[in-house]
N, C-alpha and C. Protein backbone atom coordinates (compact mmCIF):
# COMPACT_ATOMS: atom_id res chain seq x y z
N UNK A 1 76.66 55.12 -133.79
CA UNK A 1 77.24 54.28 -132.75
C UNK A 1 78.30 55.05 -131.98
N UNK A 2 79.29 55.80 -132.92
CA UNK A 2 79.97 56.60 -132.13
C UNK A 2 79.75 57.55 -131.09
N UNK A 3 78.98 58.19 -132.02
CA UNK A 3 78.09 59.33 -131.01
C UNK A 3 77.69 59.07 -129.43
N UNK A 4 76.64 57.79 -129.25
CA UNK A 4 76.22 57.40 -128.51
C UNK A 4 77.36 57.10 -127.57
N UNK A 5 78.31 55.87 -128.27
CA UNK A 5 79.33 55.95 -127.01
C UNK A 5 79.73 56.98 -126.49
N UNK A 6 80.21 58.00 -127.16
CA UNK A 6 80.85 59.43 -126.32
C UNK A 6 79.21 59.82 -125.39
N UNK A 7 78.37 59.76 -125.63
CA UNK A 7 77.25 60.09 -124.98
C UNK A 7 77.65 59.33 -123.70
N UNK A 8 77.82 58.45 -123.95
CA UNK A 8 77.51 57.35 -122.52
C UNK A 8 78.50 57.83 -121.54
N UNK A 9 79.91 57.57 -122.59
CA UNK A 9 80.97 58.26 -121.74
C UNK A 9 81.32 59.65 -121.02
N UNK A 10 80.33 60.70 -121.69
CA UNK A 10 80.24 62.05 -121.11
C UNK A 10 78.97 61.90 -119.64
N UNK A 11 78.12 61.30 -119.94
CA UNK A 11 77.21 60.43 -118.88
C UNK A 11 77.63 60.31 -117.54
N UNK A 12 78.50 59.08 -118.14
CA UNK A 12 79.36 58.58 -116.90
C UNK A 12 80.16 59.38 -115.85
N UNK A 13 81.03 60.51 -116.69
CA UNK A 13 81.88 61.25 -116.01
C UNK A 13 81.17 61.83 -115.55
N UNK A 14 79.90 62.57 -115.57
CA UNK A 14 79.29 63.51 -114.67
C UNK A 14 78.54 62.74 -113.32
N UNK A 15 78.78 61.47 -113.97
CA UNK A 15 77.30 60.85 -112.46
C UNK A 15 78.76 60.86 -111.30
N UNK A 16 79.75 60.27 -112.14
CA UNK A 16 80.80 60.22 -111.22
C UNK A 16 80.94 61.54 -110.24
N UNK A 17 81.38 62.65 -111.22
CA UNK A 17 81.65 63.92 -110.32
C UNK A 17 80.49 64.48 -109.42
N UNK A 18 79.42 63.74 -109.67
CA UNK A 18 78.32 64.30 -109.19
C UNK A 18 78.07 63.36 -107.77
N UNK A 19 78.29 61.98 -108.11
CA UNK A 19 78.64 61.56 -106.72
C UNK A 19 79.62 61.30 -105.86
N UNK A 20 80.88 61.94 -106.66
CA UNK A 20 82.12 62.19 -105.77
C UNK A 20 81.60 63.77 -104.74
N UNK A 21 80.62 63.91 -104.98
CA UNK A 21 80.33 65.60 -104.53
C UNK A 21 79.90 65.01 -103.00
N UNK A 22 79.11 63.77 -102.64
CA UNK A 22 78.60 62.99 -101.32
C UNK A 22 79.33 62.42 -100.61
N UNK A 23 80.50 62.68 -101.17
CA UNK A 23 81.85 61.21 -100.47
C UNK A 23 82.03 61.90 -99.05
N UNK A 24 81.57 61.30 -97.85
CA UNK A 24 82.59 62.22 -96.84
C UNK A 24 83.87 61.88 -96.73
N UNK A 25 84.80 63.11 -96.19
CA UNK A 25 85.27 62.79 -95.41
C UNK A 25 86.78 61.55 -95.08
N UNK A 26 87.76 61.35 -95.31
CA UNK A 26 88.15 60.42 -95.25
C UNK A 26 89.31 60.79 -93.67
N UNK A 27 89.87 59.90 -92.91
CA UNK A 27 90.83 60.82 -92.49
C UNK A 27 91.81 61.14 -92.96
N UNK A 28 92.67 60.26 -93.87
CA UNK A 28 93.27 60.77 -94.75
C UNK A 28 93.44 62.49 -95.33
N UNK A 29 92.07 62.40 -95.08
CA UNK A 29 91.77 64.30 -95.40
C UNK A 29 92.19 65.18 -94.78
N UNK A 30 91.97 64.79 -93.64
CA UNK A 30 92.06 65.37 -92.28
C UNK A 30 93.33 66.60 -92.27
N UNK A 31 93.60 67.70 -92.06
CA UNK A 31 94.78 68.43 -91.90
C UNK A 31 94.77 68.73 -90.14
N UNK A 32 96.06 68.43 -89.59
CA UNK A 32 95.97 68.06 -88.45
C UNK A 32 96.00 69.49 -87.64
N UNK A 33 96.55 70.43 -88.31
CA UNK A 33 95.68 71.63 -87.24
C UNK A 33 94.51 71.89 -87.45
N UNK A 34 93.89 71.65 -88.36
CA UNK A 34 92.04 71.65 -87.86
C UNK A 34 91.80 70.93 -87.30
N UNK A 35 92.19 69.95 -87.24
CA UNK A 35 91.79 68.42 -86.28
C UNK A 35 91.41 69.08 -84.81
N UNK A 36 93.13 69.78 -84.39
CA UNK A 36 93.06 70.04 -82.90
C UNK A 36 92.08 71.17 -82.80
N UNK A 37 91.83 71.77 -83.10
CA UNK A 37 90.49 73.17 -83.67
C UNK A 37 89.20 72.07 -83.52
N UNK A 38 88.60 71.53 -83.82
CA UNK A 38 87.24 70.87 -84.18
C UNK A 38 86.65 70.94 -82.61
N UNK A 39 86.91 71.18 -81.14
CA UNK A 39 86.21 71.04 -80.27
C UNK A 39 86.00 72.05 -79.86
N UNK A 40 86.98 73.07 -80.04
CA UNK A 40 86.90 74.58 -79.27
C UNK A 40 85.91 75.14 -78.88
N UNK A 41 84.26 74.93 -79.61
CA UNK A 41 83.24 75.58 -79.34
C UNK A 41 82.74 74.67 -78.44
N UNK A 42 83.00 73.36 -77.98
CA UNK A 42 82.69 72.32 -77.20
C UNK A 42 83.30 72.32 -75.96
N UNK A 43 84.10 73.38 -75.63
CA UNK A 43 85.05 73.72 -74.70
C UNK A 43 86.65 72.89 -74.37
N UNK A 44 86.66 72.45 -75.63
CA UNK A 44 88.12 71.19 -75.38
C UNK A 44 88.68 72.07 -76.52
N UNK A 45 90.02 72.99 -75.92
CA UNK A 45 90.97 73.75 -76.99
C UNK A 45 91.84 72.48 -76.42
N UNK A 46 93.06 72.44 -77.65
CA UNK A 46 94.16 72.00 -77.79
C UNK A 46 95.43 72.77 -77.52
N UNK A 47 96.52 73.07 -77.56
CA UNK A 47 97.72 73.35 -77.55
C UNK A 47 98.16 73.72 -78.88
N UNK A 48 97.63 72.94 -79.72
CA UNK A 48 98.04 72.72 -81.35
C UNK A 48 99.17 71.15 -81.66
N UNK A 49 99.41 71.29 -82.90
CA UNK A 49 99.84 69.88 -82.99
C UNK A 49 101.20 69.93 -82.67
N UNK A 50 101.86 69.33 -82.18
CA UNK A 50 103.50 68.49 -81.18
C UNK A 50 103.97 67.42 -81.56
N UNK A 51 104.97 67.58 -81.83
CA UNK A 51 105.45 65.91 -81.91
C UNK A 51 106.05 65.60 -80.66
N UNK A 52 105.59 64.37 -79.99
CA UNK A 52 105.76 64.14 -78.53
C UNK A 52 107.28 62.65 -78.81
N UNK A 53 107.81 61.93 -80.33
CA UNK A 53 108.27 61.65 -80.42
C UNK A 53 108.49 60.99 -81.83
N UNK A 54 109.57 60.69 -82.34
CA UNK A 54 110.16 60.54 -83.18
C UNK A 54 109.06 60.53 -84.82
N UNK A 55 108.62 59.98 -85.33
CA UNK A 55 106.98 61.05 -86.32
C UNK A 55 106.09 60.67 -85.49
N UNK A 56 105.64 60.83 -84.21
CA UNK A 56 104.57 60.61 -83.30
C UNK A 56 104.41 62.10 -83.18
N UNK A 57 102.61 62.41 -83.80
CA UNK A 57 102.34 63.73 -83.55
C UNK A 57 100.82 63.59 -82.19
N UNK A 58 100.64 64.74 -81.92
CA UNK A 58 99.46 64.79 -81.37
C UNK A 58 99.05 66.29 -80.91
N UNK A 59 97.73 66.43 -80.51
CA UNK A 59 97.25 67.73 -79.46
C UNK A 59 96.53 66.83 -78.58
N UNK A 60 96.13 67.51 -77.51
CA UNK A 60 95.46 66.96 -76.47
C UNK A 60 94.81 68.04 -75.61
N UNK A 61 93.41 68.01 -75.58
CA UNK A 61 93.03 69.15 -74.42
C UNK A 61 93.06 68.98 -72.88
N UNK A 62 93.05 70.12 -72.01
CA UNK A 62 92.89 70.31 -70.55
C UNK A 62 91.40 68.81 -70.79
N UNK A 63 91.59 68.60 -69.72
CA UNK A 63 90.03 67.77 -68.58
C UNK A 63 89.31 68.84 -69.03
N UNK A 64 87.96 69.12 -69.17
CA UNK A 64 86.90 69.46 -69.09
C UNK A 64 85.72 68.78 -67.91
N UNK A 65 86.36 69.42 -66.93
CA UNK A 65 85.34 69.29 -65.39
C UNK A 65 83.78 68.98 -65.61
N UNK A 66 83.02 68.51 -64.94
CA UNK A 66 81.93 68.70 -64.79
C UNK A 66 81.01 68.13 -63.61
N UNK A 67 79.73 68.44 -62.93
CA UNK A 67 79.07 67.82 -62.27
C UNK A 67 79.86 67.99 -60.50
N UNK A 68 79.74 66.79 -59.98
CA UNK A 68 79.94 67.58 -58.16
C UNK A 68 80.39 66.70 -57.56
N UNK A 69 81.29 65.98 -58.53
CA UNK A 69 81.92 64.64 -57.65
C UNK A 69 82.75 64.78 -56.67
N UNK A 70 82.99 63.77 -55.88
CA UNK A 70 84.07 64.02 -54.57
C UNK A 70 84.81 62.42 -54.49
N UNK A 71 86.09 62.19 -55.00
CA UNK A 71 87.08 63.29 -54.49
C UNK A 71 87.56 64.06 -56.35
N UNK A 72 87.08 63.02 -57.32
CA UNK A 72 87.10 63.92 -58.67
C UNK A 72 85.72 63.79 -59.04
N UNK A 73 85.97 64.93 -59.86
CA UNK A 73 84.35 65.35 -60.71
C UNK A 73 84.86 64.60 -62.19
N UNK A 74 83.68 63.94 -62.53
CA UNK A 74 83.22 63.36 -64.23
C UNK A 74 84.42 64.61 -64.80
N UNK A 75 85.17 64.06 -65.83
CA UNK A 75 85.81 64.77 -66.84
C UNK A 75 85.81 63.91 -68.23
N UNK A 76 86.07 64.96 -69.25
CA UNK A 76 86.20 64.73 -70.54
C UNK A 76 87.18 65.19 -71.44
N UNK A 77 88.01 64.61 -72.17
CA UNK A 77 89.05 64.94 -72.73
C UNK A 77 89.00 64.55 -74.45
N UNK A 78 90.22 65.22 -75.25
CA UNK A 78 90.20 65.27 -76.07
C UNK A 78 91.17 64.67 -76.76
N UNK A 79 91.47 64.23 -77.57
CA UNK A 79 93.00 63.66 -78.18
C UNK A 79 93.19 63.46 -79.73
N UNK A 80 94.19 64.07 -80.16
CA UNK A 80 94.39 63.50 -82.15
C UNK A 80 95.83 62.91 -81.86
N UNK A 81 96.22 61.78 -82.84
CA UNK A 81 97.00 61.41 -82.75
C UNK A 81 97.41 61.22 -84.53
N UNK A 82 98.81 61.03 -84.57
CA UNK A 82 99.26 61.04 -85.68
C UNK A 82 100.88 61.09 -86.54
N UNK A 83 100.75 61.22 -87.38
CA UNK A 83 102.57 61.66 -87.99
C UNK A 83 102.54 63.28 -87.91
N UNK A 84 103.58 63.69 -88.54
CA UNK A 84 104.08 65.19 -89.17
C UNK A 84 103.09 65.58 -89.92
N UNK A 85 102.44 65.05 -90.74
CA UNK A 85 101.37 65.56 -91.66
C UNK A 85 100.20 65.05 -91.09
N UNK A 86 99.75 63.89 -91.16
CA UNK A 86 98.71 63.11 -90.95
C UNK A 86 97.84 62.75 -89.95
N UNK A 87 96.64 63.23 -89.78
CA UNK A 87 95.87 62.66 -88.46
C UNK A 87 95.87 61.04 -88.36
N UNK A 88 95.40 60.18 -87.95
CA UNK A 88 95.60 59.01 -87.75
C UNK A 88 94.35 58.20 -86.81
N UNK A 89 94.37 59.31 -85.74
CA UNK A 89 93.13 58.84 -84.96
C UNK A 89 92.56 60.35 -84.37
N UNK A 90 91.69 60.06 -83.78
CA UNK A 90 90.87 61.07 -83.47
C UNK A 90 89.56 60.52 -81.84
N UNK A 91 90.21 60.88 -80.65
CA UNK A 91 89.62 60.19 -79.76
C UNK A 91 89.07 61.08 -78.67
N UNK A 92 87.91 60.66 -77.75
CA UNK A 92 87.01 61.48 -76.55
C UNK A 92 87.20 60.19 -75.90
N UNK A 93 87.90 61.08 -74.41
CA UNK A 93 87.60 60.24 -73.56
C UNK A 93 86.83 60.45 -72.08
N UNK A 94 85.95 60.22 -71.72
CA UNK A 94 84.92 60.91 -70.22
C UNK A 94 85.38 59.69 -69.17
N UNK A 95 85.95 60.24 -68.15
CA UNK A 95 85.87 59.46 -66.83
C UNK A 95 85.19 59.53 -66.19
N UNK A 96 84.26 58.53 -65.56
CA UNK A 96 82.93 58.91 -64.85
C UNK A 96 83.45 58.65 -63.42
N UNK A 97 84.22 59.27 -62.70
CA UNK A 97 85.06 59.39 -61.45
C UNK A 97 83.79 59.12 -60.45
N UNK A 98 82.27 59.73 -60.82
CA UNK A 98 81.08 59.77 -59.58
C UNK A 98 80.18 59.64 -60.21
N UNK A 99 79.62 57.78 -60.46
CA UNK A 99 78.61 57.50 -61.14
C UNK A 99 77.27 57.83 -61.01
N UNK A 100 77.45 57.94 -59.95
CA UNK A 100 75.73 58.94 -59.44
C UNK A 100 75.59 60.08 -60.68
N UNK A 101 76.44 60.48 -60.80
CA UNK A 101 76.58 61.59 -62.29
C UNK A 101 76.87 61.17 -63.44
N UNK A 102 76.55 60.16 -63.88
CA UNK A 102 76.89 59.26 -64.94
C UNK A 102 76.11 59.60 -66.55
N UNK A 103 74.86 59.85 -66.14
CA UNK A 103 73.90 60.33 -66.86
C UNK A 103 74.77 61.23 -67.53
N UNK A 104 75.20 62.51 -66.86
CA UNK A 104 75.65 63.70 -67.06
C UNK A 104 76.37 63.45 -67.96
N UNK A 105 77.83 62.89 -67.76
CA UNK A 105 79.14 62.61 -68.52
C UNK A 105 78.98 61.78 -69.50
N UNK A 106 77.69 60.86 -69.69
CA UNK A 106 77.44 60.21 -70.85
C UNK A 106 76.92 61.48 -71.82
N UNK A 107 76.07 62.33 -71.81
CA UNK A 107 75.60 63.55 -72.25
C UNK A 107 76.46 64.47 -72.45
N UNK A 108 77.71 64.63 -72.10
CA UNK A 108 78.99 65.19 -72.31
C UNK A 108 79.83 65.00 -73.87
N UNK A 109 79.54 63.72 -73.55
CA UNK A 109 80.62 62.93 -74.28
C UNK A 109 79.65 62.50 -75.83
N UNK A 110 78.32 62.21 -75.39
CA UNK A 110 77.43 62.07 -76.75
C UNK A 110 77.50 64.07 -77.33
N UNK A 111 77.73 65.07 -76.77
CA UNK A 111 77.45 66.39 -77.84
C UNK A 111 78.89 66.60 -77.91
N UNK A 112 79.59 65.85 -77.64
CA UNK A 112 81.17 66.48 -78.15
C UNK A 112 81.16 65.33 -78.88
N UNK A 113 80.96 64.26 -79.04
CA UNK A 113 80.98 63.05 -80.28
C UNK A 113 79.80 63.41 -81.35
N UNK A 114 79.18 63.95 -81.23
CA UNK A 114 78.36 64.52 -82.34
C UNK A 114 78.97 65.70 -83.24
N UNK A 115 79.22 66.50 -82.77
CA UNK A 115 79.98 67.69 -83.31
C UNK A 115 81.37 67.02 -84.29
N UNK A 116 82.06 66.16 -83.15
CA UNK A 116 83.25 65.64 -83.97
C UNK A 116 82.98 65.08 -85.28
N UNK A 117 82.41 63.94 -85.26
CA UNK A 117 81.96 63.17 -86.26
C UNK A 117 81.98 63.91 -87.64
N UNK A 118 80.60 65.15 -87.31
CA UNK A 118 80.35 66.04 -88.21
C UNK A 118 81.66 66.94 -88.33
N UNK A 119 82.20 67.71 -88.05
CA UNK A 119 83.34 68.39 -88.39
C UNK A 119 84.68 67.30 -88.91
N UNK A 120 84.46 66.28 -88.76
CA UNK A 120 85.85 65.18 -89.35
C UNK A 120 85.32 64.32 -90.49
N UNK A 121 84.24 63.89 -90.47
CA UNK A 121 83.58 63.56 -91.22
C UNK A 121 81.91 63.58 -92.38
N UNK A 122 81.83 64.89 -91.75
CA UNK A 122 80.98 65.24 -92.15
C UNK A 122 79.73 64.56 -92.59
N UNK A 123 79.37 63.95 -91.56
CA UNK A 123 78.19 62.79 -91.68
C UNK A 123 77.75 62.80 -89.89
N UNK A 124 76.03 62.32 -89.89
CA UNK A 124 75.68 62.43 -88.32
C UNK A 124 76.10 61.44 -87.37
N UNK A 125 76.15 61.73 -86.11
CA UNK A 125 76.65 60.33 -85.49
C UNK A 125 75.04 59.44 -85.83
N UNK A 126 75.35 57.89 -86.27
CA UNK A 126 74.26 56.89 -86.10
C UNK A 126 73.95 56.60 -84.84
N UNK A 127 72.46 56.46 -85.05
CA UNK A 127 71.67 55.77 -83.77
C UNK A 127 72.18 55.03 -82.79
N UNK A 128 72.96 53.86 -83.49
CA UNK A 128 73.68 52.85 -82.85
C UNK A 128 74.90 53.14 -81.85
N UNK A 129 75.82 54.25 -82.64
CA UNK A 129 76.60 55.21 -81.48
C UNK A 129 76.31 55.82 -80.81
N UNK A 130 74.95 56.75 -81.01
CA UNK A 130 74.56 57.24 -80.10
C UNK A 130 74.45 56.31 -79.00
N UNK A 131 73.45 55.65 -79.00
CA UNK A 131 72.78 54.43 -78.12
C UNK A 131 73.79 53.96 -77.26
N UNK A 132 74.93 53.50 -78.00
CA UNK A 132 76.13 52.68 -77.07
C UNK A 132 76.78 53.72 -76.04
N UNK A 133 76.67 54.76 -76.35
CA UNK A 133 77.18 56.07 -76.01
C UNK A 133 76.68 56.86 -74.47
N UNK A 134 75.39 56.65 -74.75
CA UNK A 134 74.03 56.87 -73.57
C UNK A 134 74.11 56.08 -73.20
N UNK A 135 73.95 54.45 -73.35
CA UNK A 135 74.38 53.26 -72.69
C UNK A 135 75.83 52.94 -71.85
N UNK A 136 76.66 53.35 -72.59
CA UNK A 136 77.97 52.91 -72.04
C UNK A 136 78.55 51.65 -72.04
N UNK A 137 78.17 51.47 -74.00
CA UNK A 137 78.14 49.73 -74.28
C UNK A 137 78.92 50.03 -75.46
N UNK A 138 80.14 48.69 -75.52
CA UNK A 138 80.66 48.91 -76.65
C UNK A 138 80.20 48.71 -78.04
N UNK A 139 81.08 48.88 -78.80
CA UNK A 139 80.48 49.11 -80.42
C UNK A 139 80.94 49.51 -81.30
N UNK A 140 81.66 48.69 -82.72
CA UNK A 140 82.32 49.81 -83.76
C UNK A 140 81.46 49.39 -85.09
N UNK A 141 81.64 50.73 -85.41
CA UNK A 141 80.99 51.25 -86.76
C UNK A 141 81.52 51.55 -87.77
N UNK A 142 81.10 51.70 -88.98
CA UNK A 142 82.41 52.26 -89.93
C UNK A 142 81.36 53.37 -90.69
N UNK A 143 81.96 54.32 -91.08
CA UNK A 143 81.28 55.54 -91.77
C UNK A 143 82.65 55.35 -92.83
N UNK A 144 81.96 55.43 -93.88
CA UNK A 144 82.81 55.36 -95.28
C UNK A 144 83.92 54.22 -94.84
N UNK A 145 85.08 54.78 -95.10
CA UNK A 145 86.39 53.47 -94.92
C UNK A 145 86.88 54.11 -93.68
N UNK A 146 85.93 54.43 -92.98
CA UNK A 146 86.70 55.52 -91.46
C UNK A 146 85.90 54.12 -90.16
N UNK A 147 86.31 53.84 -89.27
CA UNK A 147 86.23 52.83 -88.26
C UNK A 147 85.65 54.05 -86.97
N UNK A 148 84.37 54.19 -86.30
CA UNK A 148 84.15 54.97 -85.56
C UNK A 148 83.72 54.04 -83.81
N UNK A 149 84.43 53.58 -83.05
CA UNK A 149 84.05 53.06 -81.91
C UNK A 149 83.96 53.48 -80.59
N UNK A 150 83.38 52.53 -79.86
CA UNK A 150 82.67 53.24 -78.73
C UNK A 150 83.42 52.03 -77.80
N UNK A 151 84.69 52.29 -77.03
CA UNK A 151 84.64 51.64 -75.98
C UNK A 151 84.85 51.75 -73.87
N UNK A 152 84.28 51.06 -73.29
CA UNK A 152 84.08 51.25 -71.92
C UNK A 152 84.86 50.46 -70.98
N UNK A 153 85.72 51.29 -70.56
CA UNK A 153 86.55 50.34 -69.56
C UNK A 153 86.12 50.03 -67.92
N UNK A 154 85.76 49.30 -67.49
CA UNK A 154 85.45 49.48 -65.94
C UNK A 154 86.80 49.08 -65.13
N UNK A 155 86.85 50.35 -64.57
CA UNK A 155 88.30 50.51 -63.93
C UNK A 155 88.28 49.01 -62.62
N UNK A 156 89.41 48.72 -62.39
CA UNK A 156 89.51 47.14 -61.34
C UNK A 156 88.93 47.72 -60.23
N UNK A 157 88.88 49.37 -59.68
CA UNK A 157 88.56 49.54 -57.89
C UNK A 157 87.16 49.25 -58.33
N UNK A 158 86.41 49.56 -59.28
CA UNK A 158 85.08 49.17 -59.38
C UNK A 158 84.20 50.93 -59.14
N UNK A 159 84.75 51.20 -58.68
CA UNK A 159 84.46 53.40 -58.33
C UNK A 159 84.43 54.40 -59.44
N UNK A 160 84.52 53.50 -60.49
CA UNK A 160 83.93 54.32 -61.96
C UNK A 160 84.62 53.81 -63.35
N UNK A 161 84.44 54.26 -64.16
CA UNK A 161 85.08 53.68 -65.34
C UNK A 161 85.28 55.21 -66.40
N UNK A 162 86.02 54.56 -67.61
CA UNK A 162 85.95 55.26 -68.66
C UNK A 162 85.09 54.88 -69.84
N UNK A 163 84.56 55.87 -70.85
CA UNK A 163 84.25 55.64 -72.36
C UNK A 163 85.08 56.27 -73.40
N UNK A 164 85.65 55.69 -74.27
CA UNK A 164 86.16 56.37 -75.57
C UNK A 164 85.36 56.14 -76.81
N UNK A 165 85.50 57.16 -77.12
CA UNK A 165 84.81 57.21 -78.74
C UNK A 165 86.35 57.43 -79.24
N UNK A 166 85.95 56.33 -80.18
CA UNK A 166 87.32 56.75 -81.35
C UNK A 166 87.27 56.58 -82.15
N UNK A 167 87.73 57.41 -83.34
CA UNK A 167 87.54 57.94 -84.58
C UNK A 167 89.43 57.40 -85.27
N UNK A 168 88.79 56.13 -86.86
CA UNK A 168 90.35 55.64 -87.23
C UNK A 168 90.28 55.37 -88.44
């Protein structure tokens, strides 16, 4: 009888460690100078992390231009937000300044939200984000205990709007 219990109990501990090995990701995890690092090959560098006020941390990248708008071109931006240590959020934002190019900046913003996902959380973006994403429809999701949403503002002149993906 003894035996067996320690059996069970040596059992147990390995299924555990073995599926603590699948866990993604938490942000909690997150160390906030990799955070601002995760787009660089996506063309959104950061500054590195700042505290812009009292434990309010963040990085933020340049606009990332694109397409042939007049009087602005579609851009895409980058943002982490957080304490001294801690990431907190993790956000993309695309202004579609010239919807005729809309297509484009949705396609912008879906391969720099793919990459993120995977480098912060190490899991793919779902169908459903994708979709809202290419659509330009809202939507939140949760990947593990992490909150991943998709939302679209249509600016009041009516001459374009924004999408954020945000990562919490």
């Amino acid at each position: 009888m003894q035996r067996s219990v320690k059996h069970l109990i040596v059992s147990a501990i390995i299924f555990c460690l073995l599926a603590a090995g699948d866990v993604t990701a938490a942000m909690k995890d997150i160390k906030p100078s990799e955070a601002c690092n995760y787009l660089v090959s996506s063309g959104l560098s950061t500054s590195g992390w700042k505290n812009y006020y009292d434990d309010v941390y963040g990085c933020t990248s340049p606009y990332k231009e694109f397409g042939a708008g007049y009087p602005l071109k579609n851009n895409l931006a980058y943002y982490v937000e957080g304490t001294t240590k801690a990431v907190r959020e993790l956000k993309l934002v695309v202004n579609v300044n010239n919807p005729t190019e809309a297509k484009k900046a949705h396609s912008e913003l879906l391969k720099a939200a793919e990459v993120l996902v995977k480098k912060s959380l190490n899991e793919s973006l779902s169908d459903s984000i994708q979709n809202a994403i290419i659509n330009g429809k809202n939507i939140s999701s949760t990947i593990g205990d992490t909150t991943v949403e998709v939302l679209r503002d249509n600016w009041p002149t009516g001459k374009g709007y924004e999408i954020k993906v945000i990562i919490k």
